[in-house]
C-alpha atoms as a PDB file:
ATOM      1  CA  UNK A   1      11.137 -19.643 -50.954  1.00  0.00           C
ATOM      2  CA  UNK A   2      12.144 -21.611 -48.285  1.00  0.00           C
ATOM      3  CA  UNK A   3      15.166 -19.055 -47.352  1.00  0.00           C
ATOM      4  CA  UNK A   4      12.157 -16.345 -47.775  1.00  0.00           C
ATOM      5  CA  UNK A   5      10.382 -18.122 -45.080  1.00  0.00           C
ATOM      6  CA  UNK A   6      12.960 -18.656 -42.678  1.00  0.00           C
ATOM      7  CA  UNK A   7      13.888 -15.145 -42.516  1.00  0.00           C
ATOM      8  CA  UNK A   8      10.244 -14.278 -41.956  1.00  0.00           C
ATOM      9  CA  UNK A   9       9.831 -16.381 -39.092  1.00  0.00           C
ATOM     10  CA  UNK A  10      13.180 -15.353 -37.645  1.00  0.00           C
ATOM     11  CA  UNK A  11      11.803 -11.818 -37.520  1.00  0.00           C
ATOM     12  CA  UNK A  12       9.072 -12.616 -35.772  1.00  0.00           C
ATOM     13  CA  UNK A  13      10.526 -14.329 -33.064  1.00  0.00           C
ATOM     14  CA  UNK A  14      12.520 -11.176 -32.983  1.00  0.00           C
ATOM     15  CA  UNK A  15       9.672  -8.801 -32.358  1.00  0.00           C
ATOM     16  CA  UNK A  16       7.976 -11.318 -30.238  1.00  0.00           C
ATOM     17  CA  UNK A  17      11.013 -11.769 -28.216  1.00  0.00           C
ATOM     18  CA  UNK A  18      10.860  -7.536 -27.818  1.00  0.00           C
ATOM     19  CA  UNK A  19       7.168  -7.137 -27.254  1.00  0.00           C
ATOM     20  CA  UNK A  20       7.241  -9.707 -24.706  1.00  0.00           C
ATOM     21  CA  UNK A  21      10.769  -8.372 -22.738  1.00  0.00           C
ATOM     22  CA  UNK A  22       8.866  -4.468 -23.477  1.00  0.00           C
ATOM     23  CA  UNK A  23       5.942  -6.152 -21.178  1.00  0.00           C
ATOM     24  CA  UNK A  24       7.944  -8.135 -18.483  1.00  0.00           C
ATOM     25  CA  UNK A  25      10.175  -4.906 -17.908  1.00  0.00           C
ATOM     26  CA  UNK A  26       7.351  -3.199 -15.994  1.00  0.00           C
ATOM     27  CA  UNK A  27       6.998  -6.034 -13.672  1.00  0.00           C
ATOM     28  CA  UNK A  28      10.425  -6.471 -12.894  1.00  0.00           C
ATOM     29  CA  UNK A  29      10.988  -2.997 -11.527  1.00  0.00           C
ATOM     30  CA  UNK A  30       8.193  -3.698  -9.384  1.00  0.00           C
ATOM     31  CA  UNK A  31       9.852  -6.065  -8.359  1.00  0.00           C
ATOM     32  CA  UNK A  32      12.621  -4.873  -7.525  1.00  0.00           C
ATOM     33  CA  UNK A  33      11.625  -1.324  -5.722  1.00  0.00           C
ATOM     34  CA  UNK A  34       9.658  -3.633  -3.709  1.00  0.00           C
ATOM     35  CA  UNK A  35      12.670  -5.194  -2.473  1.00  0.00           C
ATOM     36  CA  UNK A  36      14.918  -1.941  -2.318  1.00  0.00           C
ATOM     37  CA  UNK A  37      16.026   0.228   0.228  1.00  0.00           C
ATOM     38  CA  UNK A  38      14.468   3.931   0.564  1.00  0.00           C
ATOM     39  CA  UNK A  39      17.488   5.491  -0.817  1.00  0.00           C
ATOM     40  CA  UNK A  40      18.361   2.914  -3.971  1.00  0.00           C
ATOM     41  CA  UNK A  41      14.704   3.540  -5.557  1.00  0.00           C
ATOM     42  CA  UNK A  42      15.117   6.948  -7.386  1.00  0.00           C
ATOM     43  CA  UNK A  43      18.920   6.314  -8.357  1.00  0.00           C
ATOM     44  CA  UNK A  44      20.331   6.985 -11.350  1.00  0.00           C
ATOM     45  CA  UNK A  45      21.115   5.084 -13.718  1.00  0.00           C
ATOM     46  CA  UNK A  46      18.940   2.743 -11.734  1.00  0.00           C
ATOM     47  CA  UNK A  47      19.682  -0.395  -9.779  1.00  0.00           C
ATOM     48  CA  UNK A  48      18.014  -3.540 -10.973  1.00  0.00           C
ATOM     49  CA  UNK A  49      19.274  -5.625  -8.060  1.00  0.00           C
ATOM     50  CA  UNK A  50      18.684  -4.459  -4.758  1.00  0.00           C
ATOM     51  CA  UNK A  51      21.905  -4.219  -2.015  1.00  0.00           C
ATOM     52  CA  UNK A  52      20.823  -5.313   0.134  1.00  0.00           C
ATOM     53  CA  UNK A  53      17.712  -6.531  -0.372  1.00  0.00           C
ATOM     54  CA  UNK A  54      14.990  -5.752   2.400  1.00  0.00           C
ATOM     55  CA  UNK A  55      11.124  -6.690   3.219  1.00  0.00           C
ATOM     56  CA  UNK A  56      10.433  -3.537   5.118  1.00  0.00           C
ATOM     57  CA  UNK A  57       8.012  -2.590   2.776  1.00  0.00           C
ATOM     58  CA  UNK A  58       5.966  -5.493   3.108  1.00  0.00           C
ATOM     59  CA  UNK A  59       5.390  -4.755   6.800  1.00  0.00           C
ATOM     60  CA  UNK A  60       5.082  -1.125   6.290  1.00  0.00           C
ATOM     61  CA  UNK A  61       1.965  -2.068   3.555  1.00  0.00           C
ATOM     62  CA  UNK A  62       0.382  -3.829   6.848  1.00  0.00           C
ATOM     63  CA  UNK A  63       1.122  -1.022   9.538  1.00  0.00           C
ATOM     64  CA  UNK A  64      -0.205   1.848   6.818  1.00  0.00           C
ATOM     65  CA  UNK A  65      -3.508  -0.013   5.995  1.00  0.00           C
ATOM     66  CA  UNK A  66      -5.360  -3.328   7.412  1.00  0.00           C
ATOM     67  CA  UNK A  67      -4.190  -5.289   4.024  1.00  0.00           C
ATOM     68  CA  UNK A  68      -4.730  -8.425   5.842  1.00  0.00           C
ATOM     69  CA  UNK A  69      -8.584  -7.911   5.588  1.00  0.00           C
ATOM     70  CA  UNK A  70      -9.006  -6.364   2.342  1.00  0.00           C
ATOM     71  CA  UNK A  71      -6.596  -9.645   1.043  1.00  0.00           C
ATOM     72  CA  UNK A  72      -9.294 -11.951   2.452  1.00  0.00           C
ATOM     73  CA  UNK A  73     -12.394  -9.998   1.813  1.00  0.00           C
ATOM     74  CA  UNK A  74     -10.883 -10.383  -2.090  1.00  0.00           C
ATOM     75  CA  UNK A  75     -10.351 -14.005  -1.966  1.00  0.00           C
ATOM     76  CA  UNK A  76     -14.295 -14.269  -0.367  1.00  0.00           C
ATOM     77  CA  UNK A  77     -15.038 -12.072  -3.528  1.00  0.00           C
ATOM     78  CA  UNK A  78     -13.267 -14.741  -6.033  1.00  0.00           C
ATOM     79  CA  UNK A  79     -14.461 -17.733  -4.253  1.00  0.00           C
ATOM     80  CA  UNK A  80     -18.209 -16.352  -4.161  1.00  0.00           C
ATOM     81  CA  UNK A  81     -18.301 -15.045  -8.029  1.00  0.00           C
ATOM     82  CA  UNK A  82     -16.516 -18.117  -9.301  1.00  0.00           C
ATOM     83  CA  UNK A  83     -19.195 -20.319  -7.195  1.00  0.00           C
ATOM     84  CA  UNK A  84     -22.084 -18.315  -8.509  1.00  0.00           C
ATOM     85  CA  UNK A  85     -20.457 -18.397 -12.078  1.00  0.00           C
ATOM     86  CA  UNK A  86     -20.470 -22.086 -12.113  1.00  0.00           C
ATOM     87  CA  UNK A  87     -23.670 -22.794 -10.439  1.00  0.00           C
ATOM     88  CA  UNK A  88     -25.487 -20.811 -13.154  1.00  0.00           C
ATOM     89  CA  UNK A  89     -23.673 -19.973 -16.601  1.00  0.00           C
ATOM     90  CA  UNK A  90     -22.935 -24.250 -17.075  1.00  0.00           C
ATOM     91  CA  UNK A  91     -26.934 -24.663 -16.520  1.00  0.00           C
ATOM     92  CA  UNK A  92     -28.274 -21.913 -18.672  1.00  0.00           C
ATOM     93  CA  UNK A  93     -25.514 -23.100 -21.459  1.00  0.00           C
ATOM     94  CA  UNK A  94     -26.559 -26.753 -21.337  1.00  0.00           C
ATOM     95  CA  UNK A  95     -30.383 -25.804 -21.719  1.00  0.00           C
ATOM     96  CA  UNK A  96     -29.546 -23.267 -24.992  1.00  0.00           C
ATOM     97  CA  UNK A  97     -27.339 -25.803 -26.623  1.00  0.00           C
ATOM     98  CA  UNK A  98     -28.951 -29.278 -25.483  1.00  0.00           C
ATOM     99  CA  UNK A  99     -32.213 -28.828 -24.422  1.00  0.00           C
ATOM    100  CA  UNK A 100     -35.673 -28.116 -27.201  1.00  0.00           C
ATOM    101  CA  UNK A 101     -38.004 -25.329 -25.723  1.00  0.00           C
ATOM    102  CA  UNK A 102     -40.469 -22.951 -27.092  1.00  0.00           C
ATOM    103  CA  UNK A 103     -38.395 -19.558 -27.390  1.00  0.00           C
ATOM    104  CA  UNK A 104     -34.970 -20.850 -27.104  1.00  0.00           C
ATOM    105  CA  UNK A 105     -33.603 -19.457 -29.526  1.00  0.00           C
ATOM    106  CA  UNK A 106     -35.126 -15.792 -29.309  1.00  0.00           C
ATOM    107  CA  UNK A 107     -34.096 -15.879 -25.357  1.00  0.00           C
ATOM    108  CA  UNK A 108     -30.515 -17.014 -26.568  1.00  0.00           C
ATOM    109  CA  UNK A 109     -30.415 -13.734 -28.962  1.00  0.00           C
ATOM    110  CA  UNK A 110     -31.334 -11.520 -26.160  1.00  0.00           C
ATOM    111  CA  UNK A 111     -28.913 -13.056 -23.954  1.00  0.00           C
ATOM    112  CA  UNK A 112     -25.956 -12.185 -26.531  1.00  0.00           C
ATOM    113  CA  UNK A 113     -27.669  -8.799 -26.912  1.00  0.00           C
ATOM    114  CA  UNK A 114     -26.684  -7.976 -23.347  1.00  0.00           C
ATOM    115  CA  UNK A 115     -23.288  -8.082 -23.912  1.00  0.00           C
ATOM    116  CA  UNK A 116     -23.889  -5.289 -26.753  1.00  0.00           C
ATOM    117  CA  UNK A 117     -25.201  -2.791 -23.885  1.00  0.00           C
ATOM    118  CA  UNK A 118     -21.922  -1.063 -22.125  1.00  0.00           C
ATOM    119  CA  UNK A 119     -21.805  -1.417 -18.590  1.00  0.00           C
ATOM    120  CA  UNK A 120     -22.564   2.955 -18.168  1.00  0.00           C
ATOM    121  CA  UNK A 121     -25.984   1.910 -18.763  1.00  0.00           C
ATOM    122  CA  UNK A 122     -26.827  -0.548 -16.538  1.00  0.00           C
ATOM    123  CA  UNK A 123     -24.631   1.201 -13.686  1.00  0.00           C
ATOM    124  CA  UNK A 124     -27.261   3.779 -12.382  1.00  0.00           C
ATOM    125  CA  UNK A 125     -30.226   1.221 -12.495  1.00  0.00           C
ATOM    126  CA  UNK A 126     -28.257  -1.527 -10.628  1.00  0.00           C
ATOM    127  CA  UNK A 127     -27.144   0.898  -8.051  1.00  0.00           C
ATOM    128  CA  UNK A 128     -30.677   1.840  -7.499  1.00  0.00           C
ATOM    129  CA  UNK A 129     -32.158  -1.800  -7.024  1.00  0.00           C
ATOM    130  CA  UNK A 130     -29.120  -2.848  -4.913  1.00  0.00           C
ATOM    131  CA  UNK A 131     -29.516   0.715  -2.618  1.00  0.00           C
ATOM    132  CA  UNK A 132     -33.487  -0.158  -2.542  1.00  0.00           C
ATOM    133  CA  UNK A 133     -32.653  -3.666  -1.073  1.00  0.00           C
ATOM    134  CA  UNK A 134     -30.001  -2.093   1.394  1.00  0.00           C
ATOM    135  CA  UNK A 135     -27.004  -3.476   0.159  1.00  0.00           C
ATOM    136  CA  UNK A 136     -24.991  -0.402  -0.319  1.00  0.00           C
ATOM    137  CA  UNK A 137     -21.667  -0.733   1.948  1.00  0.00           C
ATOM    138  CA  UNK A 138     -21.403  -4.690   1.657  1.00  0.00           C
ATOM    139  CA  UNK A 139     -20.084  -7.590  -0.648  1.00  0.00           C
ATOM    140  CA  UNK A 140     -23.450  -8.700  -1.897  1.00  0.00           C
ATOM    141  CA  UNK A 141     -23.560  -6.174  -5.019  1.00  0.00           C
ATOM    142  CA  UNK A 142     -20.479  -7.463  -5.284  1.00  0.00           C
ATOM    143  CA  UNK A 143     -20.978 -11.394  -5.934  1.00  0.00           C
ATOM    144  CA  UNK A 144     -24.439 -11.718  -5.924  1.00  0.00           C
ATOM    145  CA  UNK A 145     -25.469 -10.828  -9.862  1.00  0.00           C
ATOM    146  CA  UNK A 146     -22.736 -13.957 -10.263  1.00  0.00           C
ATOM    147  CA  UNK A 147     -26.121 -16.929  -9.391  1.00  0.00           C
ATOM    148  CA  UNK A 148     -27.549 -14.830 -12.114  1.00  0.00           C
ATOM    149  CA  UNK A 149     -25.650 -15.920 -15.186  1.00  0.00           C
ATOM    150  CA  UNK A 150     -23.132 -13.870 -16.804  1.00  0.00           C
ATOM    151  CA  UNK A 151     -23.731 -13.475 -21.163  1.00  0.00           C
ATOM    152  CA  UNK A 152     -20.035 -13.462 -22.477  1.00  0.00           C
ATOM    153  CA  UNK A 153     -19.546 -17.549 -19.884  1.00  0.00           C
ATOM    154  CA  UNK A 154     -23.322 -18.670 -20.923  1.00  0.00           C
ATOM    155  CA  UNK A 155     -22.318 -18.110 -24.884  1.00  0.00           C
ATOM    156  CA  UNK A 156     -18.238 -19.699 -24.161  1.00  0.00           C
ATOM    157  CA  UNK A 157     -19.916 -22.960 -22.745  1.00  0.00           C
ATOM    158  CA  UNK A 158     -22.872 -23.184 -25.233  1.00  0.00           C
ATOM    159  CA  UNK A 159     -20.612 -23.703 -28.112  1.00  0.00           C
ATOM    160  CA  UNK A 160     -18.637 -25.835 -25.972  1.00  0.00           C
ATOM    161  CA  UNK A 161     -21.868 -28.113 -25.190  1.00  0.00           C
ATOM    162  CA  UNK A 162     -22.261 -28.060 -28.999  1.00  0.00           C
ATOM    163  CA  UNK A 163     -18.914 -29.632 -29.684  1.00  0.00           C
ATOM    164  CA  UNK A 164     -19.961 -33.237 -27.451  1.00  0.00           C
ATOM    165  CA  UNK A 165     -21.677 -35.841 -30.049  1.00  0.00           C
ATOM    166  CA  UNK A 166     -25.459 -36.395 -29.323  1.00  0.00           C
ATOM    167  CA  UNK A 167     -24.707 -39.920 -29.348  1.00  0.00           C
ATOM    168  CA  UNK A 168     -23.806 -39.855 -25.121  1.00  0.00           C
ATOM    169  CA  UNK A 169     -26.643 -38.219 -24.454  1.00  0.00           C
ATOM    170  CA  UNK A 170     -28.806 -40.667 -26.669  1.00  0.00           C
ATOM    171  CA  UNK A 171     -27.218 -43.377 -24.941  1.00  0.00           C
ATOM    172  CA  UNK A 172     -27.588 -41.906 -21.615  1.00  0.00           C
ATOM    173  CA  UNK A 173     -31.255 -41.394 -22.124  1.00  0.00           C
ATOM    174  CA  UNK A 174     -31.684 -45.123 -23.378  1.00  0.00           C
ATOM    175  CA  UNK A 175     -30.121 -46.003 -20.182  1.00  0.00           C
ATOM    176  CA  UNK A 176     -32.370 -44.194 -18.037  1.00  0.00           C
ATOM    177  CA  UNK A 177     -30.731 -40.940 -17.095  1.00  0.00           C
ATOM    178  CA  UNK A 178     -32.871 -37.993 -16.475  1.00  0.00           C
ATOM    179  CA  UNK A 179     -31.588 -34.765 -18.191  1.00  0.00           C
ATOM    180  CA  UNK A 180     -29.725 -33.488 -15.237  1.00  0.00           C
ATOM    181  CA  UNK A 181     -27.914 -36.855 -14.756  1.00  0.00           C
ATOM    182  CA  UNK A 182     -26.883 -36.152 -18.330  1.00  0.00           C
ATOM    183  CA  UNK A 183     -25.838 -32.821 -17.450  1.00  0.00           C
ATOM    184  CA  UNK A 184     -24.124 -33.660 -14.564  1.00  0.00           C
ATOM    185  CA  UNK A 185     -22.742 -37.300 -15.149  1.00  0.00           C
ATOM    186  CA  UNK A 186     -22.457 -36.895 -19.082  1.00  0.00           C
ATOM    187  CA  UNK A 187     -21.611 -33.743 -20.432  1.00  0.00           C
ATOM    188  CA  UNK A 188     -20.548 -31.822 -17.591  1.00  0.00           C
ATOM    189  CA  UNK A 189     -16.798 -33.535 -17.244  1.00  0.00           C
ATOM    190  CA  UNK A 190     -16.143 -33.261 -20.631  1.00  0.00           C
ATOM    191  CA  UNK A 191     -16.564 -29.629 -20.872  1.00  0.00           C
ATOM    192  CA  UNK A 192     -13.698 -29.125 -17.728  1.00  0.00           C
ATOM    193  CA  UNK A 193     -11.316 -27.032 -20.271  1.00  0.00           C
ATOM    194  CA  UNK A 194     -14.448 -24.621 -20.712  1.00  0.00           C
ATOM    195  CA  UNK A 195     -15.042 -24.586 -16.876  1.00  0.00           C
ATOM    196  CA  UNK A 196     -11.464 -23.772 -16.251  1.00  0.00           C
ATOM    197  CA  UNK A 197     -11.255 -21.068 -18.711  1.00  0.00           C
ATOM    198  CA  UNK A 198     -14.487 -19.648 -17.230  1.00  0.00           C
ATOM    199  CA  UNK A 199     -13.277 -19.846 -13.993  1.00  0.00           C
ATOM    200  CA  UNK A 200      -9.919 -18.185 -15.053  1.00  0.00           C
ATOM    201  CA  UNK A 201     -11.779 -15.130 -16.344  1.00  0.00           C
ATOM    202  CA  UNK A 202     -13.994 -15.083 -13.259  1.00  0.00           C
ATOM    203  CA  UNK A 203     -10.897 -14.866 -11.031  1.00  0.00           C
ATOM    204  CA  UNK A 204      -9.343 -12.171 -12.787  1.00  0.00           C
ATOM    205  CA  UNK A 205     -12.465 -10.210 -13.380  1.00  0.00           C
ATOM    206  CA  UNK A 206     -13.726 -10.341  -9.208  1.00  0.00           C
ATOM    207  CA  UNK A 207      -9.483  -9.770  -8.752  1.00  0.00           C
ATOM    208  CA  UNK A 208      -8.875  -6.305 -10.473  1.00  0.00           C
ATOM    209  CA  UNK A 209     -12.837  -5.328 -10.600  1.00  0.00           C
ATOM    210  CA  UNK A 210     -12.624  -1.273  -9.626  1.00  0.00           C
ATOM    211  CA  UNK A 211     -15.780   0.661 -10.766  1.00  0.00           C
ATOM    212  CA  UNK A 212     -18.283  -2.226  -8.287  1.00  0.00           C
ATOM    213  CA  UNK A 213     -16.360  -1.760  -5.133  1.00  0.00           C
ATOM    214  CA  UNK A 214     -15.809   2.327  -5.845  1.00  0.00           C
ATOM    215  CA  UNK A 215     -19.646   2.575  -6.532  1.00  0.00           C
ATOM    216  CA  UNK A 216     -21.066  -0.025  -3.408  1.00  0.00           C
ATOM    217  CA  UNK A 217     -18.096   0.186  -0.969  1.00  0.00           C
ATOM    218  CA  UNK A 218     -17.593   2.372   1.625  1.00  0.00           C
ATOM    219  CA  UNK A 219     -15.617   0.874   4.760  1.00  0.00           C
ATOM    220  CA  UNK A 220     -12.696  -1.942   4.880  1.00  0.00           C
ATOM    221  CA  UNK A 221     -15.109  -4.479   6.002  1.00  0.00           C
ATOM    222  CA  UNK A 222     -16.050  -4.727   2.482  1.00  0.00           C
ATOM    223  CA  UNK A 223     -13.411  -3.341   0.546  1.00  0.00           C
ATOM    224  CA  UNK A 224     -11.365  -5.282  -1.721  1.00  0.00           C
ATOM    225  CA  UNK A 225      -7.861  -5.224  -2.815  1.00  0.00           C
ATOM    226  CA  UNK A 226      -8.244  -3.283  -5.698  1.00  0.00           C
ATOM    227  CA  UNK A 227     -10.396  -0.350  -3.974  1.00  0.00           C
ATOM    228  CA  UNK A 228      -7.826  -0.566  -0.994  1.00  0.00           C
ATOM    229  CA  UNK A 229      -4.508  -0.026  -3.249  1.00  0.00           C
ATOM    230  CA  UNK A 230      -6.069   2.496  -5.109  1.00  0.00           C
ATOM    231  CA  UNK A 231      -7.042   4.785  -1.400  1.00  0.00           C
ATOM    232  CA  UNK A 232      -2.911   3.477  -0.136  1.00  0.00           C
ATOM    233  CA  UNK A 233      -2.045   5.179  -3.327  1.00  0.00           C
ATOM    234  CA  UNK A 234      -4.013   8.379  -2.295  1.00  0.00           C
ATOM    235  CA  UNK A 235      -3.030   8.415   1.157  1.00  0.00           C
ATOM    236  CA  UNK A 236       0.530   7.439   1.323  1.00  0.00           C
ATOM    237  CA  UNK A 237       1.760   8.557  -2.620  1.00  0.00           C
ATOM    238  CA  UNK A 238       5.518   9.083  -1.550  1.00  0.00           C
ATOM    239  CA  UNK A 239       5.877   5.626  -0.279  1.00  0.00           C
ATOM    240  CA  UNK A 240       6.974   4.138  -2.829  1.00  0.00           C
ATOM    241  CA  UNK A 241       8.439   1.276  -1.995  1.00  0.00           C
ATOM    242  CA  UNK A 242       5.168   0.369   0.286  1.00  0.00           C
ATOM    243  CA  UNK A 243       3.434   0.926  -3.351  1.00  0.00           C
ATOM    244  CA  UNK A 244       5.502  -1.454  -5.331  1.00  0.00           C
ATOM    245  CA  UNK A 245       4.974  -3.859  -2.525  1.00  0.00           C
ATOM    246  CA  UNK A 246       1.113  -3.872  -2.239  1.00  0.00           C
ATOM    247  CA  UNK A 247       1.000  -3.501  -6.120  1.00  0.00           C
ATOM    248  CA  UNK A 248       3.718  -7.198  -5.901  1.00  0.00           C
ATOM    249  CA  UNK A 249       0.979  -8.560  -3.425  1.00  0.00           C
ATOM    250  CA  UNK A 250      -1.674  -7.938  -5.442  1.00  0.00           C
ATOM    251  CA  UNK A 251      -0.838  -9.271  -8.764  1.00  0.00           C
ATOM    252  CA  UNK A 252       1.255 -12.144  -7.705  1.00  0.00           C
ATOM    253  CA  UNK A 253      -2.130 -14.331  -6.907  1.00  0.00           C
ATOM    254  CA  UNK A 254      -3.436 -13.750 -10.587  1.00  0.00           C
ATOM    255  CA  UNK A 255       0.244 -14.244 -12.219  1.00  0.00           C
ATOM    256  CA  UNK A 256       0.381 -17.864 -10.042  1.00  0.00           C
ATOM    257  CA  UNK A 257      -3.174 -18.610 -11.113  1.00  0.00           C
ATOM    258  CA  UNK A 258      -2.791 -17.919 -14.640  1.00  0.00           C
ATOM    259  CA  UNK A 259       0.785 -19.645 -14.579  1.00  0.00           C
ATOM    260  CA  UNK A 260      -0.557 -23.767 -13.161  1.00  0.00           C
ATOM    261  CA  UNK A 261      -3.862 -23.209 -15.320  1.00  0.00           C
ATOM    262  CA  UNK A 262      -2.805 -21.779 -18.531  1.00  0.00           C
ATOM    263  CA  UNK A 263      -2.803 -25.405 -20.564  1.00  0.00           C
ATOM    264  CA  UNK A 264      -6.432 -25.293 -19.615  1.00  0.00           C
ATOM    265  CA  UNK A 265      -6.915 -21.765 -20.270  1.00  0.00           C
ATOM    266  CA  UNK A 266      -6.262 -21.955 -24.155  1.00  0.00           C
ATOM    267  CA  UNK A 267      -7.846 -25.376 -24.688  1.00  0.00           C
ATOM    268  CA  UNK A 268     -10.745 -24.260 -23.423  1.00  0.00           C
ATOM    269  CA  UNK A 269     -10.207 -20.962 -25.490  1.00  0.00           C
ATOM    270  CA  UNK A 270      -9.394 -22.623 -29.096  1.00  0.00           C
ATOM    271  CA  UNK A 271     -11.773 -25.530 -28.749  1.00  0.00           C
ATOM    272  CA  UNK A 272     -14.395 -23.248 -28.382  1.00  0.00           C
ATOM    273  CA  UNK A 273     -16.968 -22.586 -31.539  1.00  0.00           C
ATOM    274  CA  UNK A 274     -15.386 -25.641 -32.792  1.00  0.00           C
ATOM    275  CA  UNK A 275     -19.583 -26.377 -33.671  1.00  0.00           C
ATOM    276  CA  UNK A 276     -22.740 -23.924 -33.868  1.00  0.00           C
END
């Protein structure tokens, strides 16, 4: 049995091993065209390792597009969504999980229920209110639904807040906090694996979100990164080196991200629902 169960587990290291060298391949050729001369890229059988290696891609990716502003315009974007995101989805999931009001419960249902309705649906009416306010050709359709609570980060921090005893707050209250000092003093640092996997999500949502800018976004003042690599790709398709380089640029902030926050990431992910 034991012998049985070895062997088992040997073989799935084995496909493990595959599936995850099947997923890093990608990656590493874009990589390396990014670093390879013009006439090394379509060789064959292909070089791995550049000779020499060279960065002229990397400037040419600034002199074909202004990649400078559509970088920093996407970092606004992150900053903005994950500020909204925690401003809002930590207070509307303290008050469904901690907090007795008439209608909870039914209002909680109809949150989840959103999440149920695929975003085709909603597209045409949001893009109406936002084009009736005048906010076509900016970032505020952008980041601004973010204040408004998101379903799917509401639900994730609920059944965190249903995981902390109801002793602290008991004892809080005894001591004379007021239910946002509880909130904020109490319950709020203990849920920081939560917050970080939130904010995770947010960051890689705002990062690689295509369909918002494409719909709202007209001019580089507003474009992000995403919109911007996909009109490079358009314009300049042959340059494929320039590609792999704006493609390097692009992803590199989410791998690096991802990479210092991941112990959060899945302790926030698999203490969730622990409760509720």
């Amino acid at each position: 049995m034991n012998t049985k169960r070895i062997f088992l587990r040997i073989i799935a290291y084995i496909l493990v091993i595959i599936g995850g060298i099947s997923f890093i391949i990608p990656f590493i050729w874009t990589v390396s065209t990014a670093f390879k001369p013009d006439e090394q890229i379509f060789l064959f059988p292909p070089k791995w390792i550049p000779e020499p290696p060279t960065i002229k891609h990397f400037k040419e990716v600034f002199e074909f597009i202004p990649f400078g502003l559509l970088y920093k315009n996407t970092v606004l974007l992150a900053l903005l969504n994950i500020a909204g995101t925690l401003f809002s989805c930590p207070l509307a999931a303290y008050a469904f999980a901690k907090l007795k009001w008439p209608g909870r419960d039914m209002l909680f249902i109809i949150t989840l229920a959103t999440m149920m309705l695929p975003p085709q649906v909603t597209m045409i009416p949001q893009f109406l209110i936002f084009r009736r306010l005048g906010w076509l050709n900016t970032m505020l359709p952008l980041w601004m639904p973010s204040f408004f609570g998101n379903a799917f980060n509401i639900f994730l921090l609920r059944q965190f807040f249903l995981t902390l005893p109801k002793e602290l707050d008991d004892a809080a209250r005894m001591d004379g906090c007021s239910f946002f000092d509880i909130f904020w003093r109490i319950n709020l640092p203990l849920i920081i694996p939560a917050i970080t996997a939130v904010t995770i999500f947010t960051f890689m949502g705002t990062w690689n979100n295509f369909i918002g800018p494409l719909i709202y976004v007209r001019s580089y003042n507003a474009m992000p990164l995403s919109l911007g690599l996909r009109m490079f790709q358009e314009a300049y398709s042959a340059e494929w080196g320039a590609l792999m380089a704006a493609s390097l640029m692009m992803i590199l902030p989410v791998i690096i991200v991802f990479f210092f926050l991941q112990k959060y990431f899945v302790q926030g992910i698999s203490l969730t629902g622990l409760k509720g």
